[in-house]
N, C-alpha and C. Protein backbone atom coordinates (compact mmCIF):
# COMPACT_ATOMS: atom_id res chain seq x y z
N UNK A 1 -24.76 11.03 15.75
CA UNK A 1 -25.64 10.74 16.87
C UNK A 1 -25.97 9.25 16.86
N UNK A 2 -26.15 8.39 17.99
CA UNK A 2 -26.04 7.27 17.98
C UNK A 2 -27.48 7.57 18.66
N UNK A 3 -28.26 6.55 17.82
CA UNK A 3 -30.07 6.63 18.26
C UNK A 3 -30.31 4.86 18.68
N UNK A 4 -30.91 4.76 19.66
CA UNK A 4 -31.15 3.43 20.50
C UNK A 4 -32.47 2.83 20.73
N UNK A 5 -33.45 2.03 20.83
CA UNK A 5 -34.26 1.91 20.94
C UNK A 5 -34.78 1.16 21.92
N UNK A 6 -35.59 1.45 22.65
CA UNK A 6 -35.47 0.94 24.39
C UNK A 6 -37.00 0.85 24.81
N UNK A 7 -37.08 0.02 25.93
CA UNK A 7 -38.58 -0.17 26.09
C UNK A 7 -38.69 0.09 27.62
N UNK A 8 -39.90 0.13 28.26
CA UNK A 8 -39.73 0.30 29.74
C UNK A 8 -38.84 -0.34 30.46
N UNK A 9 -38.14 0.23 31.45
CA UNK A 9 -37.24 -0.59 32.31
C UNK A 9 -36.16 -1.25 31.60
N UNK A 10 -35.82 -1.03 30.43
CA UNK A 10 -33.93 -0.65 29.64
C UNK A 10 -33.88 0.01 29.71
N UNK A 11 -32.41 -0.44 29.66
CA UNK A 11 -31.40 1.36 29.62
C UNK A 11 -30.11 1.25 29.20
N UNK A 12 -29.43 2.18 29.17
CA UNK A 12 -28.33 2.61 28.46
C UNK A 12 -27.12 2.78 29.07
N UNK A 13 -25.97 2.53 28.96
CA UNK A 13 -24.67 2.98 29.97
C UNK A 13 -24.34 4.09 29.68
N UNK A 14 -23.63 4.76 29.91
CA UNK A 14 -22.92 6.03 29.35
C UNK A 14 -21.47 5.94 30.55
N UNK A 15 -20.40 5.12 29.28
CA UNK A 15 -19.50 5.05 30.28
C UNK A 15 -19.50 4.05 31.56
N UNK A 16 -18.67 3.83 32.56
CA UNK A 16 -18.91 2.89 33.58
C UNK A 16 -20.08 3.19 34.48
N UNK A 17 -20.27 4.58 34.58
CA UNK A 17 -20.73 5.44 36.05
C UNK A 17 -22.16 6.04 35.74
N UNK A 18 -22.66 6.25 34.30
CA UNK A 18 -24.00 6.48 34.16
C UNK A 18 -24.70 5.64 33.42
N UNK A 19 -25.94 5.73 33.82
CA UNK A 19 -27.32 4.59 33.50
C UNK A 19 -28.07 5.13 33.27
N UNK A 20 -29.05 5.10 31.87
CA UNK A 20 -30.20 5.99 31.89
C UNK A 20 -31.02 5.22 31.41
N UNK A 21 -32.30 5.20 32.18
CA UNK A 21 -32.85 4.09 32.27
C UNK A 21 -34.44 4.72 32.29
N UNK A 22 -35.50 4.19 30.83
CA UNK A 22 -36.50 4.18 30.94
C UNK A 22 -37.64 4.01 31.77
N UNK A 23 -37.80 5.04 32.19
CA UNK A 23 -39.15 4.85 33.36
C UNK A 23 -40.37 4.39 33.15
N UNK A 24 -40.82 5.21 31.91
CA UNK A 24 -42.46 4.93 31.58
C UNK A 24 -42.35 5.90 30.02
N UNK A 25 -43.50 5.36 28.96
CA UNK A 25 -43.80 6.10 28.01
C UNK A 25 -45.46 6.53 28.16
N UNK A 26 -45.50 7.47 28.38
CA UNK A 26 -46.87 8.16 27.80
C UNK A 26 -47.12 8.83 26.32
N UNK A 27 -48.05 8.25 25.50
CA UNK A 27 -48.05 9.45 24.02
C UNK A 27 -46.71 9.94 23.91
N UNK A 28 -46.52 10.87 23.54
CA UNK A 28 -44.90 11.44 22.94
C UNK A 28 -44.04 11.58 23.92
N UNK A 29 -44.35 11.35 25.66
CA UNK A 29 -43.32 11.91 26.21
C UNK A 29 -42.91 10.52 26.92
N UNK A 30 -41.30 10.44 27.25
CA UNK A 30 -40.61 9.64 27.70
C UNK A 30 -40.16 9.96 29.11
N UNK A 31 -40.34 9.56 29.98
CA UNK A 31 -39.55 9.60 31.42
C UNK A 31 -38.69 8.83 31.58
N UNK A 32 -36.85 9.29 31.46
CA UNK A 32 -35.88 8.63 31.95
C UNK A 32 -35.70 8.63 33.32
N UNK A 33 -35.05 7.65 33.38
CA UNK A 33 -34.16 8.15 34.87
C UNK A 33 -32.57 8.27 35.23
N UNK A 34 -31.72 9.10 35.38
CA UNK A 34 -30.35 8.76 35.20
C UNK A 34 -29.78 8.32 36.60
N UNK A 35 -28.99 7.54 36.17
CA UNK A 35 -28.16 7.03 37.87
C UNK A 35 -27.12 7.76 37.39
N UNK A 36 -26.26 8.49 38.46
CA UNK A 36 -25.19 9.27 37.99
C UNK A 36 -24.36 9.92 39.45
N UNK A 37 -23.30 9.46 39.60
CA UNK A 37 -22.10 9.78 40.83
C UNK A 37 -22.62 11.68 40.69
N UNK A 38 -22.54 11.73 42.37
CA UNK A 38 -23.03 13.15 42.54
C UNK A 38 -22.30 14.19 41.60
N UNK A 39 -21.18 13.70 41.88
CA UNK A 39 -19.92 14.62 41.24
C UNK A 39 -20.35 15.43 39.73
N UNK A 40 -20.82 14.53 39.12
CA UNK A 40 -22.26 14.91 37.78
C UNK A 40 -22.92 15.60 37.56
N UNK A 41 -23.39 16.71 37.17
CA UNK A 41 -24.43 17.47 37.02
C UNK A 41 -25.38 16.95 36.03
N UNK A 42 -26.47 17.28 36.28
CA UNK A 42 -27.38 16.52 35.17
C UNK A 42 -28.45 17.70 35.54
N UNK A 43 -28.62 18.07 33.75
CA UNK A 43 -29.46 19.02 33.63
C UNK A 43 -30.59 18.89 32.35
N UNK A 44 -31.87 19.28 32.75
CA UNK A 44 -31.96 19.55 31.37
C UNK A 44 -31.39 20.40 30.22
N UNK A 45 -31.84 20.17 28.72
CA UNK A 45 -30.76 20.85 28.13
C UNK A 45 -31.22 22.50 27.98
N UNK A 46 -32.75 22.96 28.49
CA UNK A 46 -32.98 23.66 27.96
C UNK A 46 -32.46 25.55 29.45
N UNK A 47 -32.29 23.76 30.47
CA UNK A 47 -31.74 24.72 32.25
C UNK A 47 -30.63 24.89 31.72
N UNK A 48 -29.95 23.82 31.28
CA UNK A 48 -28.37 24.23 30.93
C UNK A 48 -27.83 25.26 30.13
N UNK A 49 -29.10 25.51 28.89
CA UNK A 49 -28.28 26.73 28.35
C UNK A 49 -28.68 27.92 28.69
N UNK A 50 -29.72 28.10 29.56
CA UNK A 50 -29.29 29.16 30.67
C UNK A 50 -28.57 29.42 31.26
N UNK A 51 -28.11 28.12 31.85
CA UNK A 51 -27.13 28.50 32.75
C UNK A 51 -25.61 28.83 32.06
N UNK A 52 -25.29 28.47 30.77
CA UNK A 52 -24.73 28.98 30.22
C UNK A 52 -25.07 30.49 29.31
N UNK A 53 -26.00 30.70 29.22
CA UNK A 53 -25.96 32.33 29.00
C UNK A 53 -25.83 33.30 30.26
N UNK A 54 -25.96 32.98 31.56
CA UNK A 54 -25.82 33.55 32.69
C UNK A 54 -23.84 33.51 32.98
N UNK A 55 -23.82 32.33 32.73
CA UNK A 55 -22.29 32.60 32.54
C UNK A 55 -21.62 33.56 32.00
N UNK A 56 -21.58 33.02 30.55
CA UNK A 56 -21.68 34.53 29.50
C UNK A 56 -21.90 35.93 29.82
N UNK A 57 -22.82 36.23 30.27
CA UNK A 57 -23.30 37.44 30.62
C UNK A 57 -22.84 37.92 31.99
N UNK A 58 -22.18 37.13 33.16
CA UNK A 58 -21.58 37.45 33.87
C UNK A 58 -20.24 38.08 33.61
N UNK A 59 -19.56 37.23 32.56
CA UNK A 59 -18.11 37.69 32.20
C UNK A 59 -18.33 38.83 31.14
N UNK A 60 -19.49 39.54 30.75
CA UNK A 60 -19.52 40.46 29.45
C UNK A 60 -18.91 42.07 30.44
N UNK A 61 -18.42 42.68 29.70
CA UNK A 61 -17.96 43.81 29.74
C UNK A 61 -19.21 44.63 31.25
N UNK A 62 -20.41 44.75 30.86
CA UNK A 62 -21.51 45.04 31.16
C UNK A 62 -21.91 44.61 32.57
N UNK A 63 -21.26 43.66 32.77
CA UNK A 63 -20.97 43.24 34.19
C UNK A 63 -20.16 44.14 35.87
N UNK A 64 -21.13 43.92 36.57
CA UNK A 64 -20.73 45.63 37.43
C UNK A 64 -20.41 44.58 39.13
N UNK A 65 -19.30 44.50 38.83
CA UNK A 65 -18.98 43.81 40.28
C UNK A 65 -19.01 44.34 41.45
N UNK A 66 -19.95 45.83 41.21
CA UNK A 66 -19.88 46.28 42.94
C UNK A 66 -21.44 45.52 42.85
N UNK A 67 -22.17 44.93 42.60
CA UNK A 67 -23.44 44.52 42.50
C UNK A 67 -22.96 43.39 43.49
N UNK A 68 -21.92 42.73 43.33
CA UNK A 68 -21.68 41.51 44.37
C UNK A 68 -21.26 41.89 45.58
N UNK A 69 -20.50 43.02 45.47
CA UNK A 69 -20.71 43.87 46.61
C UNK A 69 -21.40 44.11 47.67
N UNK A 70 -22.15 44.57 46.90
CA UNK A 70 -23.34 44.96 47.26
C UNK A 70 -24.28 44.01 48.21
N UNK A 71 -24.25 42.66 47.20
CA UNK A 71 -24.80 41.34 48.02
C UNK A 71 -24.19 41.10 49.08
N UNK A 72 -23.37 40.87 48.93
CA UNK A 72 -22.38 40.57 49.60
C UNK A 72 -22.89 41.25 51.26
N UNK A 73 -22.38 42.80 51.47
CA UNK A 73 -22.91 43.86 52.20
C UNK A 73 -24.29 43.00 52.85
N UNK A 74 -25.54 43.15 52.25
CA UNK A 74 -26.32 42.52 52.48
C UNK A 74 -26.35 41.45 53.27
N UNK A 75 -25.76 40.15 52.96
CA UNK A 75 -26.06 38.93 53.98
C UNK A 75 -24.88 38.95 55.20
N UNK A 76 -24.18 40.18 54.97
CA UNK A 76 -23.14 40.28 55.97
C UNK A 76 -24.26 40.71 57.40
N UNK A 77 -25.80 41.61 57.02
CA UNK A 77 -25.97 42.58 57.90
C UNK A 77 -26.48 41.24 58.71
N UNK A 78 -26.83 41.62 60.05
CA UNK A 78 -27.69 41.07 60.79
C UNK A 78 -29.13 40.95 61.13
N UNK A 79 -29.71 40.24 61.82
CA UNK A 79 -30.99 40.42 61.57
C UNK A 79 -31.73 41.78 61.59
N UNK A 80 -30.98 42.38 62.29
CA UNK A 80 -31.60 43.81 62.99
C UNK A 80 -30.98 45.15 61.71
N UNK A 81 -30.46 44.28 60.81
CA UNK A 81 -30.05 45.26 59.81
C UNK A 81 -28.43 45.95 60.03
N UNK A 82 -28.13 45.38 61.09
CA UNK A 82 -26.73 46.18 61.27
C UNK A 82 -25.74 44.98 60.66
N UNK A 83 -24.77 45.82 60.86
CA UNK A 83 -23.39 44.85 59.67
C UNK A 83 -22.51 43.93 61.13
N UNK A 84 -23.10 42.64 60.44
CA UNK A 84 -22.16 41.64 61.44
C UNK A 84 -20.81 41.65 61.87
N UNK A 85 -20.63 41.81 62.89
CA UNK A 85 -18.88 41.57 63.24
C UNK A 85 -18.33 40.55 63.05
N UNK A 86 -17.27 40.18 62.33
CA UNK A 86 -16.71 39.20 62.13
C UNK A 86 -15.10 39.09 62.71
């Protein structure tokens, strides 16, 4: 792990295309800010590994694909509840 030490308003490259750049320090907590091409996702780490256990758990055995179906069905209907013609 490469540890850096930075004060308000430095920042860091990551690569050509990201910048993460000190906002403000309060007591223990730090506010970055990242500049980063949309194409990027930027997450926290604690959203991200949700969103990787939702992954996971999508592809597990236990997984019942008429449920998307199902959704599916759903935003097909129309307002009035009947199933849209397409």
């Amino acid at each position: 792990m490469l540890v850096l030490a930075r004060r308000i308003n430095e920042s860091i490259m990551i690569g050509d295309d990201i910048e993460v750049v000190v906002i403000d320090i309060k007591g223990d907590q730090v506010k970055l800010g990242i500049k980063a091409p949309k194409k990027i996702t930027v997450h926290r780490k604690e959203i991200y590994n949700e969103i990787q256990q939702e992954n996971i758990a999508a592809m597990s055995p236990d997984f019942k694909p008429d449920l998307l179906r199902e959704l599916s069905d759903y935003f097909d209907k129309d307002k009035n509840g009947k199933k849209d013609k397409k």
